[in-house]
Structure formats: structure tokens, C-alpha cells
Protein backbone atom coordinates (compact mmCIF):
# COMPACT_ATOMS: atom_id res chain seq x y z
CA UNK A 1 90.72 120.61 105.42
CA UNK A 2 87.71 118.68 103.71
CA UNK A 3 88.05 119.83 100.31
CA UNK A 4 90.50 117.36 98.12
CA UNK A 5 90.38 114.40 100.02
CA UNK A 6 91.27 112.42 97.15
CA UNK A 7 94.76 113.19 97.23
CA UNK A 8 97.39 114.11 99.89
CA UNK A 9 97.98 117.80 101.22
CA UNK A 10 101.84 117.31 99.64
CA UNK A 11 100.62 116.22 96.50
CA UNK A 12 98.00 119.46 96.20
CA UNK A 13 100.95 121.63 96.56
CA UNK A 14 102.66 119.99 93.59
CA UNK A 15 99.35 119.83 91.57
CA UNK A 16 98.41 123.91 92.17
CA UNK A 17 102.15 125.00 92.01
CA UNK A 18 102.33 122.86 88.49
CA UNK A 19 98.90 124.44 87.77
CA UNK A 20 100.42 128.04 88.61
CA UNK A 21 103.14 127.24 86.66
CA UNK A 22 101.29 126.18 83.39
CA UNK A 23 99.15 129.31 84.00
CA UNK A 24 101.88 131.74 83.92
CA UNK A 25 103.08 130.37 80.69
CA UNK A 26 99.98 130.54 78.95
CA UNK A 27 99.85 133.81 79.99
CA UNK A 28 103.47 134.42 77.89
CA UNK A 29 102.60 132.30 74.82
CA UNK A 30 98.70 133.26 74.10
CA UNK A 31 97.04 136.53 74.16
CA UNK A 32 94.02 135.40 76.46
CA UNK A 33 95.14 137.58 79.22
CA UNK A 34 91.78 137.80 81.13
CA UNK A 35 90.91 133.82 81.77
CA UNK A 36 94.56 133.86 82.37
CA UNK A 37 95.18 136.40 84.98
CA UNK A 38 91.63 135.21 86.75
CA UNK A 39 93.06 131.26 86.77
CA UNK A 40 96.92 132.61 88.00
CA UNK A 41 95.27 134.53 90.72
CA UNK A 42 92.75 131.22 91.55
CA UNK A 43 95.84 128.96 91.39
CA UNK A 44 97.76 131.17 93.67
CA UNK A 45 95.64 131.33 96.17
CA UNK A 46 95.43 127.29 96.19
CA UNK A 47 98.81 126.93 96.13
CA UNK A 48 99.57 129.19 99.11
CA UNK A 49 97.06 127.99 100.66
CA UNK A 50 98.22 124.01 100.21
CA UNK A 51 101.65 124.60 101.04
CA UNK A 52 100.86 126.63 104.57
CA UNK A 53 98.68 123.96 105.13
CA UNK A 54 101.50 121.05 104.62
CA UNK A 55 103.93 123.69 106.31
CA UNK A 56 102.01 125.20 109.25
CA UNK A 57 99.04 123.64 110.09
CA UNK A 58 99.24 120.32 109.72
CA UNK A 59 102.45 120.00 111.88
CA UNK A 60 100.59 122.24 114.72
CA UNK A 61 97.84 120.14 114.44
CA UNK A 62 99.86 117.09 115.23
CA UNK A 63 101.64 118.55 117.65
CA UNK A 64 98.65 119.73 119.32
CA UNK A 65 97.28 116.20 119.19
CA UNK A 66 100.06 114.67 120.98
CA UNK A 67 99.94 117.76 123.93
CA UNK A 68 96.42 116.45 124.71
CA UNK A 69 97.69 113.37 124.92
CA UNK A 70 100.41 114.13 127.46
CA UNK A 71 97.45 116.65 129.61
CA UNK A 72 95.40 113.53 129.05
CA UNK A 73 98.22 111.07 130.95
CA UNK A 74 99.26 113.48 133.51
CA UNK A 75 95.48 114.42 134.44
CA UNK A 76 95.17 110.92 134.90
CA UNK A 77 98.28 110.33 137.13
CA UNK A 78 96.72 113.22 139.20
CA UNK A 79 93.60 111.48 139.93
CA UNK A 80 95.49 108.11 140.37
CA UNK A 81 97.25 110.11 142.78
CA UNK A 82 94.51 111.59 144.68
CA UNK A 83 92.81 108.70 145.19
């Protein structure tokens, strides 16, 4: 989650599905099939992994954020209550 800080997780998706996108259609219209193929499979792979990231992770990591919070709270309503 360091890489592309520049720009938000939502807007990588857009950028390496539009990048994906463009790829596959310069595959159709010109005959350089090998830089093609290699930059559709690169482009993929960013774009799946951007949108699990926006999908999945960053919603677990949230979520798990806000858990601590609450074992944070009730650990401390524990001690207040033991002492």
C-alpha cells in the first residue's frame, strides 16, 4: 500500500482499468502483439490488484481499526473496573 501515493486507491482502479482497456485495443488495431500482450498482462495484474485493494482490503482494514478501538475501550472499562 506504499506504491502510488500520489493518487487515491479509487482513482488507480480507473487509471489501470483505462490502461487495460487502451491495451487491449492496441492489441486489435496494430500488429505489435508482443509489447502488447506483456503490457495487457502488466496492466491486469494492477488493475486486479487496485480494485481488491479498494474492495477488500481497505474496508477490512478500517474495520479492523475501529475493533481495536472498541478492545481498546472495553480493556479500559475492565481496569477502571478492577480498580
Amino acid at each position: 500500500m506504499t506504491r502510488f501515493l500520489a493518487i487515491s486507491p479509487q482513482s488507480q482502479c480507473y487509471l489501470f482499468t483505462v490502461a487495460l482497456a487502451l491495451n487491449l485495443l492496441g492489441m486489435v488495431l496494430t500488429d505489435m502483439w508482443i509489447p502488447m500482450v506483456v503490457g495487457a498482462i502488466v496492466t491486469t495484474a494492477l488493475s486486479v490488484d487496485a480494485w481488491v485493494r479498494v474492495h477488500y482490503v481497505l474496508p477490512m482494514k478500517k474495520e479492523m481499526r475501529n475493533l481495536q478501538h472498541e478492545i481498546e475501550s472495553i480493556q479500559k472499562q475492565v481496569r477502571d473496573i478492577n480498580t
